[in-house]
PDB file of N, CA and C in Angstrom:
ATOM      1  N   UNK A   1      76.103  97.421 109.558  1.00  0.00           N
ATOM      2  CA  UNK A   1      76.555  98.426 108.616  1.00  0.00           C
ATOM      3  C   UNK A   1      77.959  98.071 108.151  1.00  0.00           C
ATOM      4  N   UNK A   2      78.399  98.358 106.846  1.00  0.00           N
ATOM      5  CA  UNK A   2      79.551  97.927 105.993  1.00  0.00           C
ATOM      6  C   UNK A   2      80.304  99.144 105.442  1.00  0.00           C
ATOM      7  N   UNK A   3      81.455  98.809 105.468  1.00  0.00           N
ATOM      8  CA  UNK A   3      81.891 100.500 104.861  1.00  0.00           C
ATOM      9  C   UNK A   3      83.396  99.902 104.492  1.00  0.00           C
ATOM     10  N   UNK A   4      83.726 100.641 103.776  1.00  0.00           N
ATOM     11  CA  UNK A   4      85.154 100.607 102.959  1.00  0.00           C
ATOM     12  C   UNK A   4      86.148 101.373 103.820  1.00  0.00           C
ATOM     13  N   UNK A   5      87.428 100.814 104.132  1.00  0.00           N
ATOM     14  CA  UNK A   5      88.713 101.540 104.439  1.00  0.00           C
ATOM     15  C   UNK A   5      89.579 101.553 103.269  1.00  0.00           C
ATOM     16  N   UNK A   6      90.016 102.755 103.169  1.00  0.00           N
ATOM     17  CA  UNK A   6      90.936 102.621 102.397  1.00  0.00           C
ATOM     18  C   UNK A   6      92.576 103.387 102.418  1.00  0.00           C
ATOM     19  N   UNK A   7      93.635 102.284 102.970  1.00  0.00           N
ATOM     20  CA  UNK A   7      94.936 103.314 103.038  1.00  0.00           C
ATOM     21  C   UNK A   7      95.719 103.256 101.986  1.00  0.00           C
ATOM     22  N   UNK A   8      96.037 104.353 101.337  1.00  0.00           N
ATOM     23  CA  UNK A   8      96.964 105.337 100.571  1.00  0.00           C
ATOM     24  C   UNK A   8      97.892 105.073 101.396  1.00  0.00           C
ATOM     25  N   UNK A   9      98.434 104.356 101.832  1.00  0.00           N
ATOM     26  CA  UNK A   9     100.204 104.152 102.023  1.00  0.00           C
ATOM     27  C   UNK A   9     101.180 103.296 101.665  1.00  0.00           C
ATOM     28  N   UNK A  10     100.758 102.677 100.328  1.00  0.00           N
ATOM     29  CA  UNK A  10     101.794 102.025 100.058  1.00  0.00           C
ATOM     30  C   UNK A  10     102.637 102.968  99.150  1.00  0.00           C
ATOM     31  N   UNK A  11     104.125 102.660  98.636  1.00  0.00           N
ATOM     32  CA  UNK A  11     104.880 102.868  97.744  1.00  0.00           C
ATOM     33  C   UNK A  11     106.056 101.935  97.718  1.00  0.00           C
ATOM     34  N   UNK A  12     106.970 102.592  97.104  1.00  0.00           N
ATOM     35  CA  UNK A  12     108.358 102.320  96.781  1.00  0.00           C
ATOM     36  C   UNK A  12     109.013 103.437  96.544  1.00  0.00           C
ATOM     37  N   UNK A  13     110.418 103.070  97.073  1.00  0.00           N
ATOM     38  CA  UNK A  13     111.445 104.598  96.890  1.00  0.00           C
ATOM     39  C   UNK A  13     111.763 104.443  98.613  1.00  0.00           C
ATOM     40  N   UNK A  14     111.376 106.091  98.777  1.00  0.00           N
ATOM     41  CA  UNK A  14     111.737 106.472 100.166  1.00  0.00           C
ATOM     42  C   UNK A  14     111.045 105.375 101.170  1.00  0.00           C
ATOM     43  N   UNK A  15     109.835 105.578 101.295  1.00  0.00           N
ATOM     44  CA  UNK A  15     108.820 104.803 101.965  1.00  0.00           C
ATOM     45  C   UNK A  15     109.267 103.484 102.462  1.00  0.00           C
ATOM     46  N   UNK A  16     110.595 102.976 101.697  1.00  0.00           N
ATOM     47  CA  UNK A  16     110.860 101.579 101.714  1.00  0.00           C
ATOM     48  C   UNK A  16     112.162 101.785 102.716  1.00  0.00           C
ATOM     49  N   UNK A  17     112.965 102.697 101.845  1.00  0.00           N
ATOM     50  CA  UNK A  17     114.108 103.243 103.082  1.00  0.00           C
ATOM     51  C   UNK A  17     113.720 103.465 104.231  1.00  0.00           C
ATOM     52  N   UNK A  18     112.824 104.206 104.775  1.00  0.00           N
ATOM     53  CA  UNK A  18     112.287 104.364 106.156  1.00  0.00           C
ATOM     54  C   UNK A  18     112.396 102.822 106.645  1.00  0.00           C
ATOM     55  N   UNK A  19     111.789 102.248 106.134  1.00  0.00           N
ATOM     56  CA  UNK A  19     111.231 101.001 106.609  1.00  0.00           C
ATOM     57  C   UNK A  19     112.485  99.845 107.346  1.00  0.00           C
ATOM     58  N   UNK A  20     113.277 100.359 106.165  1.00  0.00           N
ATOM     59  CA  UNK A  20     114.556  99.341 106.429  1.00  0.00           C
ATOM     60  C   UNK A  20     115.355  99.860 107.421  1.00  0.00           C
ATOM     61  N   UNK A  21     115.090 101.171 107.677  1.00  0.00           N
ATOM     62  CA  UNK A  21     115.984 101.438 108.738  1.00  0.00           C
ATOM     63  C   UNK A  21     114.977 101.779 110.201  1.00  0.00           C
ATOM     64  N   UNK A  22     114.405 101.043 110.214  1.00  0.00           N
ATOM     65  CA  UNK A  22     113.650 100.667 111.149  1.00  0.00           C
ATOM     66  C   UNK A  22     112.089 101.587 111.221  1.00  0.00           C
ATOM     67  N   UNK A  23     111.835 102.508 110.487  1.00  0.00           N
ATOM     68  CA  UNK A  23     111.420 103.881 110.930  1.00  0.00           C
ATOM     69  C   UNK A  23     109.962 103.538 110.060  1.00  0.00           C
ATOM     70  N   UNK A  24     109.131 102.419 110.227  1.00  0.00           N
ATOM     71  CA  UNK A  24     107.581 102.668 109.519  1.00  0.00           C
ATOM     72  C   UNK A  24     107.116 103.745 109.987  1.00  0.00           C
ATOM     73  N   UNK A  25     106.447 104.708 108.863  1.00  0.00           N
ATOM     74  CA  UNK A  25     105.949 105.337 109.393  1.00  0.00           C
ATOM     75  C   UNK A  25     104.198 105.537 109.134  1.00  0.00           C
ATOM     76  N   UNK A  26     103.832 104.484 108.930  1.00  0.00           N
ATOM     77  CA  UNK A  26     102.633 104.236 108.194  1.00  0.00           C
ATOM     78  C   UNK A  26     101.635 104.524 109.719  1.00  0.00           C
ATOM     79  N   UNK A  27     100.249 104.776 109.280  1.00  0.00           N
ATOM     80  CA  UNK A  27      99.709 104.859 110.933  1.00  0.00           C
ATOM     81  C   UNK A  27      98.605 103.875 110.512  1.00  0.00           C
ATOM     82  N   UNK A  28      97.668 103.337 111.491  1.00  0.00           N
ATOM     83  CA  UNK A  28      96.567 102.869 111.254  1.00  0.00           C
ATOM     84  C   UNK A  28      95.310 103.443 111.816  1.00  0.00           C
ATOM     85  N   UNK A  29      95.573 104.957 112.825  1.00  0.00           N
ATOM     86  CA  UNK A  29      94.477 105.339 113.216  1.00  0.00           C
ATOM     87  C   UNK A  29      93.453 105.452 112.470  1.00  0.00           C
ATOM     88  N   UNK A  30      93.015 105.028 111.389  1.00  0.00           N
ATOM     89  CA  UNK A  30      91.813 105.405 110.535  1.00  0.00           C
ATOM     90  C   UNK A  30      91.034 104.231 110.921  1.00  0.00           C
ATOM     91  N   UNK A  31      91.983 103.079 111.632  1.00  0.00           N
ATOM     92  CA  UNK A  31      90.963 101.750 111.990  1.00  0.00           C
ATOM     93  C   UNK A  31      90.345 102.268 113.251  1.00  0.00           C
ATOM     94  N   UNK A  32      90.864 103.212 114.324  1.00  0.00           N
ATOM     95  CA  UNK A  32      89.833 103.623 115.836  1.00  0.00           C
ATOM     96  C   UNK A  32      88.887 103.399 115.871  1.00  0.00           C
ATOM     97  N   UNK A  33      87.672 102.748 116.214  1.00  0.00           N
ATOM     98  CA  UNK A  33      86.704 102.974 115.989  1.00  0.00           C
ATOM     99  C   UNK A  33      85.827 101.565 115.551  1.00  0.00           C
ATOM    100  N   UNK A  34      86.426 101.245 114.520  1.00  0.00           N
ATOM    101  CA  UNK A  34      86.095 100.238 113.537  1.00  0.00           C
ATOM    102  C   UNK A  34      86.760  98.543 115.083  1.00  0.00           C
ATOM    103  N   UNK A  35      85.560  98.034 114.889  1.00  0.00           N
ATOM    104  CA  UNK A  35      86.064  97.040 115.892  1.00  0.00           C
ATOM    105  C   UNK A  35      85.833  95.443 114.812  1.00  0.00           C
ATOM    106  N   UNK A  36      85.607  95.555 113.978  1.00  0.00           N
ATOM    107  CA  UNK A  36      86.267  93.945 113.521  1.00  0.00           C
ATOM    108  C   UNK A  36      86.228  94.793 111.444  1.00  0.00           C
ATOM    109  N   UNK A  37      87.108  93.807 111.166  1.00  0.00           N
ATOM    110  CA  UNK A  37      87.257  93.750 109.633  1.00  0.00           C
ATOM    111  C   UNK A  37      87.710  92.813 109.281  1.00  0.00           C
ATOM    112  N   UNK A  38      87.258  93.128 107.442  1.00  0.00           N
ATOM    113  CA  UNK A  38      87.646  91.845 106.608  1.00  0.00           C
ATOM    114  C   UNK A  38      88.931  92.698 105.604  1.00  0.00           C
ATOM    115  N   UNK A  39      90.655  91.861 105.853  1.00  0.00           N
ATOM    116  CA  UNK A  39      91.653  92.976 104.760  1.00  0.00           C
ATOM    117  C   UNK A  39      91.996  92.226 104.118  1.00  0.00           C
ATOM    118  N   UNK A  40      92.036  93.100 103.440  1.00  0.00           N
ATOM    119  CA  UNK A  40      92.291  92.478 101.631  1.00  0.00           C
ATOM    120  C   UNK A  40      94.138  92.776 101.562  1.00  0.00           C
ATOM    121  N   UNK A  41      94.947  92.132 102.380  1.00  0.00           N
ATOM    122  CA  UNK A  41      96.463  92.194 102.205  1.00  0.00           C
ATOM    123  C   UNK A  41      97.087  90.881 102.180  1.00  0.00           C
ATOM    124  N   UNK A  42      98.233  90.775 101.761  1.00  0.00           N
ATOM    125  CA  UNK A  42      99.239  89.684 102.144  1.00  0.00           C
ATOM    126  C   UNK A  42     100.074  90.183 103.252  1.00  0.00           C
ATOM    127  N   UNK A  43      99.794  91.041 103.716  1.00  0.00           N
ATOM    128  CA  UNK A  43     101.286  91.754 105.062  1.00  0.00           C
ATOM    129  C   UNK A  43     100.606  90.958 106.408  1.00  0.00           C
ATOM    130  N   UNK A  44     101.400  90.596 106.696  1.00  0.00           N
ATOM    131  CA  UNK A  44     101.017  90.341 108.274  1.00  0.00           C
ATOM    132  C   UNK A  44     101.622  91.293 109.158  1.00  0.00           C
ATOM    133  N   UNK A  45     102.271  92.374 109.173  1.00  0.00           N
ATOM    134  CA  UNK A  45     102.769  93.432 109.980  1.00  0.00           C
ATOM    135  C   UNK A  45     101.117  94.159 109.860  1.00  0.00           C
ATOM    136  N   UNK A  46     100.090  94.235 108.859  1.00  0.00           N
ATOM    137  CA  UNK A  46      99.028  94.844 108.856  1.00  0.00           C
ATOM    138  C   UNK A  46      97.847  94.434 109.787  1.00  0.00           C
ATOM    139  N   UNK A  47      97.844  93.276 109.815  1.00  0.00           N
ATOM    140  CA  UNK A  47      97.411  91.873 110.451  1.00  0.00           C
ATOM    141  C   UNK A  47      97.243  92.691 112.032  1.00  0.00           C
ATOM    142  N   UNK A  48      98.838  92.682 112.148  1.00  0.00           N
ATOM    143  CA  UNK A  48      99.129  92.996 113.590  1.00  0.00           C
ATOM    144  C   UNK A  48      98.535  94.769 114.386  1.00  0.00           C
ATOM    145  N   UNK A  49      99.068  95.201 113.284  1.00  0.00           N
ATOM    146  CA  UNK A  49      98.388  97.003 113.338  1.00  0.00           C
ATOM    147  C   UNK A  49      96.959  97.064 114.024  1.00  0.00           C
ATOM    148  N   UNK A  50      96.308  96.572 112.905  1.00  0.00           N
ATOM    149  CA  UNK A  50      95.338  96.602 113.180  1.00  0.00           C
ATOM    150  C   UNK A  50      94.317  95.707 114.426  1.00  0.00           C
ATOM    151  N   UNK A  51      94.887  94.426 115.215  1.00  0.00           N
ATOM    152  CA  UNK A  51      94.303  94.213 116.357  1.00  0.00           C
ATOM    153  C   UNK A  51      94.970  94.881 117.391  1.00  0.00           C
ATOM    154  N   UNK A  52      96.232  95.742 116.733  1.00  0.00           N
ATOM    155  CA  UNK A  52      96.826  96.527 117.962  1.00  0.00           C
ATOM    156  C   UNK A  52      96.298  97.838 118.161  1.00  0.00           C
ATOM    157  N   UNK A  53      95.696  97.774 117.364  1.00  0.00           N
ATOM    158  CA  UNK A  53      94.482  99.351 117.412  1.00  0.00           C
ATOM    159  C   UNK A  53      93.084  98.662 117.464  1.00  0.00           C
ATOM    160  N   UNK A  54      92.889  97.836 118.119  1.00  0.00           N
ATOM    161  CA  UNK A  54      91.300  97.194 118.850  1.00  0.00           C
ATOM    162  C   UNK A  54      90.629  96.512 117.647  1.00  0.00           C
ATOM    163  N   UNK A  55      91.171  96.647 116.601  1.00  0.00           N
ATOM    164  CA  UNK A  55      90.201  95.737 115.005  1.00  0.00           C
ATOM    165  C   UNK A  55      89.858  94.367 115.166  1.00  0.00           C
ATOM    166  N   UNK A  56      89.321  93.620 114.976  1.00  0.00           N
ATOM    167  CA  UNK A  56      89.686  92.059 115.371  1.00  0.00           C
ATOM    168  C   UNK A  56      89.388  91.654 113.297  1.00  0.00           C
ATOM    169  N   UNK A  57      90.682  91.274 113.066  1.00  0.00           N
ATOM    170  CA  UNK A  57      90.529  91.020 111.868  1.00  0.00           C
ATOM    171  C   UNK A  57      89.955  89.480 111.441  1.00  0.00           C
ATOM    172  N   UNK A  58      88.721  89.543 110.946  1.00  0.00           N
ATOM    173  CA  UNK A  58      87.703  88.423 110.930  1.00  0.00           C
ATOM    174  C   UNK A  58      88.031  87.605 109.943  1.00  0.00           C
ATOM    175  N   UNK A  59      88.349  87.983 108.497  1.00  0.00           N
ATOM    176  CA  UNK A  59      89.061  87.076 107.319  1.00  0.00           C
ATOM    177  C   UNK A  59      90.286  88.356 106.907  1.00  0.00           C
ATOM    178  N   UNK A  60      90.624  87.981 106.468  1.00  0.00           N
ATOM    179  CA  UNK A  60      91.998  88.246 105.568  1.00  0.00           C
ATOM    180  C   UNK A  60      91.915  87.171 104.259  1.00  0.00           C
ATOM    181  N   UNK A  61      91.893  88.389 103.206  1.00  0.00           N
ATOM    182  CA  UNK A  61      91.409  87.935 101.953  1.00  0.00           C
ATOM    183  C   UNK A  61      92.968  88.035 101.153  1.00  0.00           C
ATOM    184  N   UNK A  62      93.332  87.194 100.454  1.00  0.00           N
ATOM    185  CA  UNK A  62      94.574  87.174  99.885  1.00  0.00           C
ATOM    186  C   UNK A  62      94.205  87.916  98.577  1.00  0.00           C
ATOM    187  N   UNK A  63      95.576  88.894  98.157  1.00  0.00           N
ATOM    188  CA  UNK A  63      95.456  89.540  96.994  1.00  0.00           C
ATOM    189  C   UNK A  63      96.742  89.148  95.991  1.00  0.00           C
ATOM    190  N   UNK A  64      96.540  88.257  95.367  1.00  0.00           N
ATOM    191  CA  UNK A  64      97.445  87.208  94.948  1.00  0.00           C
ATOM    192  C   UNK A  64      97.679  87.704  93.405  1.00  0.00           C
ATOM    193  N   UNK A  65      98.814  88.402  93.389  1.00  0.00           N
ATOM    194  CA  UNK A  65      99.130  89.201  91.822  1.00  0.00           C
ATOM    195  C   UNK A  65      99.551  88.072  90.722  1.00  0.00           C
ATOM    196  N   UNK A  66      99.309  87.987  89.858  1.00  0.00           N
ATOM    197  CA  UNK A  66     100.258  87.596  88.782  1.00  0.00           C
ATOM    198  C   UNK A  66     101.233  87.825  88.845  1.00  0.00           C
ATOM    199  N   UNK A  67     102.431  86.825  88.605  1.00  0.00           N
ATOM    200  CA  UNK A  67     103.796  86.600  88.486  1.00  0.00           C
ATOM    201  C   UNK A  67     104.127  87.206  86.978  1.00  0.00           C
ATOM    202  N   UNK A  68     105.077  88.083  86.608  1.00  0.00           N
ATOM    203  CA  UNK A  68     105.953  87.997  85.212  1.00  0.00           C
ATOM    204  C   UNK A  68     107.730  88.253  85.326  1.00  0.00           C
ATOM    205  N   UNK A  69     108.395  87.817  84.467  1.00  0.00           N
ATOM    206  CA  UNK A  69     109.582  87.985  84.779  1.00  0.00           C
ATOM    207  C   UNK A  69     110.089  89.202  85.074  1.00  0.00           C
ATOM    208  N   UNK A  70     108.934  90.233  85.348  1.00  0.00           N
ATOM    209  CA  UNK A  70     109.545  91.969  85.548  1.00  0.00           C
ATOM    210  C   UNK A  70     109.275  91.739  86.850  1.00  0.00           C
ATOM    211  N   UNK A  71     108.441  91.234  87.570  1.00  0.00           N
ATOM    212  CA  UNK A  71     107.663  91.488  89.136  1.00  0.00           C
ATOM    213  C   UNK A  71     108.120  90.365  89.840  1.00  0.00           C
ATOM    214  N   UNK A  72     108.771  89.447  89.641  1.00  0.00           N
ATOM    215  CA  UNK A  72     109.215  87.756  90.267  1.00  0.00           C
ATOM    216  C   UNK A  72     109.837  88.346  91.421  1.00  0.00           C
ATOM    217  N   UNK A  73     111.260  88.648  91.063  1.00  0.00           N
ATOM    218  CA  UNK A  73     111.897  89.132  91.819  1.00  0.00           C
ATOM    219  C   UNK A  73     111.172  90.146  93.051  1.00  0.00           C
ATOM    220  N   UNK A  74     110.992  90.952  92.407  1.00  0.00           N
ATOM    221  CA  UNK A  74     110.287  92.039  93.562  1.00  0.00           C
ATOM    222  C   UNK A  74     109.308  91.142  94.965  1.00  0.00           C
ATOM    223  N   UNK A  75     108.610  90.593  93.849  1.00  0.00           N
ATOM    224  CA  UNK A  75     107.560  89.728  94.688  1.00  0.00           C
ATOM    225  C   UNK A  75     107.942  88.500  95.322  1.00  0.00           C
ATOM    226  N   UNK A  76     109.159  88.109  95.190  1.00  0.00           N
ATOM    227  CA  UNK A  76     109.632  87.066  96.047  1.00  0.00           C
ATOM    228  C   UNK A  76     110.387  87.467  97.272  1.00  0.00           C
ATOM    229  N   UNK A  77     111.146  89.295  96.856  1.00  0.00           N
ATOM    230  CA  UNK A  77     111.727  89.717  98.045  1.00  0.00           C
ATOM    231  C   UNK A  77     110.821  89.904  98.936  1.00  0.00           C
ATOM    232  N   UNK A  78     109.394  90.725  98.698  1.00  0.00           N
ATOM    233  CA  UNK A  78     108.182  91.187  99.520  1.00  0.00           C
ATOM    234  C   UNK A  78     108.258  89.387 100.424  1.00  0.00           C
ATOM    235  N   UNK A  79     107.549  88.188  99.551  1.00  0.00           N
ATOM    236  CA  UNK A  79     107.803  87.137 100.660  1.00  0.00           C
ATOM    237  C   UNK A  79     108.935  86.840 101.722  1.00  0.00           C
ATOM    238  N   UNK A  80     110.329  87.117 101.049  1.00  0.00           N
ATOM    239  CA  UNK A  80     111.055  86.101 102.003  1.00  0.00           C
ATOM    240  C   UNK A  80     111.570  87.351 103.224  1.00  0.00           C
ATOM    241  N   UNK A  81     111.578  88.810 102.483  1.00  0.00           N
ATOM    242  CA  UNK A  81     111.898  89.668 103.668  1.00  0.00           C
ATOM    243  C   UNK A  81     111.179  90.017 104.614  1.00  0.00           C
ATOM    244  N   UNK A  82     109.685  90.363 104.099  1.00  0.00           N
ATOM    245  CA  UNK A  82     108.612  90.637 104.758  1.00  0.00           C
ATOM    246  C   UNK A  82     107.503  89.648 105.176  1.00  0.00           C
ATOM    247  N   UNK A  83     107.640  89.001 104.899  1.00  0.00           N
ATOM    248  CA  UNK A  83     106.989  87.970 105.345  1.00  0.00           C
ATOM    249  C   UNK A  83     105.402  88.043 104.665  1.00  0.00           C
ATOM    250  N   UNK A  84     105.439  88.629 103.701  1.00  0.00           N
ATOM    251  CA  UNK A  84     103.906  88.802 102.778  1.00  0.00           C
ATOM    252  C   UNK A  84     103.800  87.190 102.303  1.00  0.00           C
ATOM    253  N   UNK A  85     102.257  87.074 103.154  1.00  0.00           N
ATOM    254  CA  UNK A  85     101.933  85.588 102.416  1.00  0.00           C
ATOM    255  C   UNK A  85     101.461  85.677 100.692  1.00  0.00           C
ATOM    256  N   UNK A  86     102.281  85.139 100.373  1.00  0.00           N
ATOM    257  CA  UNK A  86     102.039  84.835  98.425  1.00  0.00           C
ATOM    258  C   UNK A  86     102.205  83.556  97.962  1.00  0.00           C
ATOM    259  N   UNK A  87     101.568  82.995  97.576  1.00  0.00           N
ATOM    260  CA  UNK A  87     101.613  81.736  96.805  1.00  0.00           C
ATOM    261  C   UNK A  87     102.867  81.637  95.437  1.00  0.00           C
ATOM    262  N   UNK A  88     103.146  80.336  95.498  1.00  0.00           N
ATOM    263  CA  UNK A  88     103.767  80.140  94.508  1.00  0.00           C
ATOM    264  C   UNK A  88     104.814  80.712  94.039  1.00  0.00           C
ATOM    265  N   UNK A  89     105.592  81.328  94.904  1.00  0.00           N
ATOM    266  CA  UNK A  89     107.332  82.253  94.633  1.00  0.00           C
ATOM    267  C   UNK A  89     107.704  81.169  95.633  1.00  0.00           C
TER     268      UNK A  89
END
């Protein structure tokens, strides 16, 4: 059997402040339960969540945005601070 997760927690703004000052507050209990998946992220902090809540993540599918000179920046900080795997920044 196959089924969709889906978390509503990304943003920008506050969400990001938390973050930087140490304080994620994102949860992953919606994975309980669920014992292997396939995620569709570049985060490897998600990576980790989720075999730390029993998931065994089977592929990890890259979601590889288009680059433009409005999003470069943004998307190169997401790589070099966070360690989001992205091609080509």
């Amino acid at each position: 059997m196959f089924g969709l997760i889906y978390e509503a927690q990304e943003g920008r703004g506050m969400a990001y402040r938390f973050q930087d000052a140490g304080a994620d507050l994102r949860t992953y209990q919606v994975a309980v339960g669920v014992s292997r998946v396939r995620l569709l992220s570049n985060n490897p902090e998600k990576i980790k969540a989720l075999e730390a809540a029993g998931a065994q993540v089977e592929e990890r599918v890259p979601c590889q945005p288009e680059t433009a000179p409005s999003t470069e920046a943004y998307l190169r900080a997401k790589k070099e601070k966070l360690g989001h795997m992205l091609e080509g920044l």
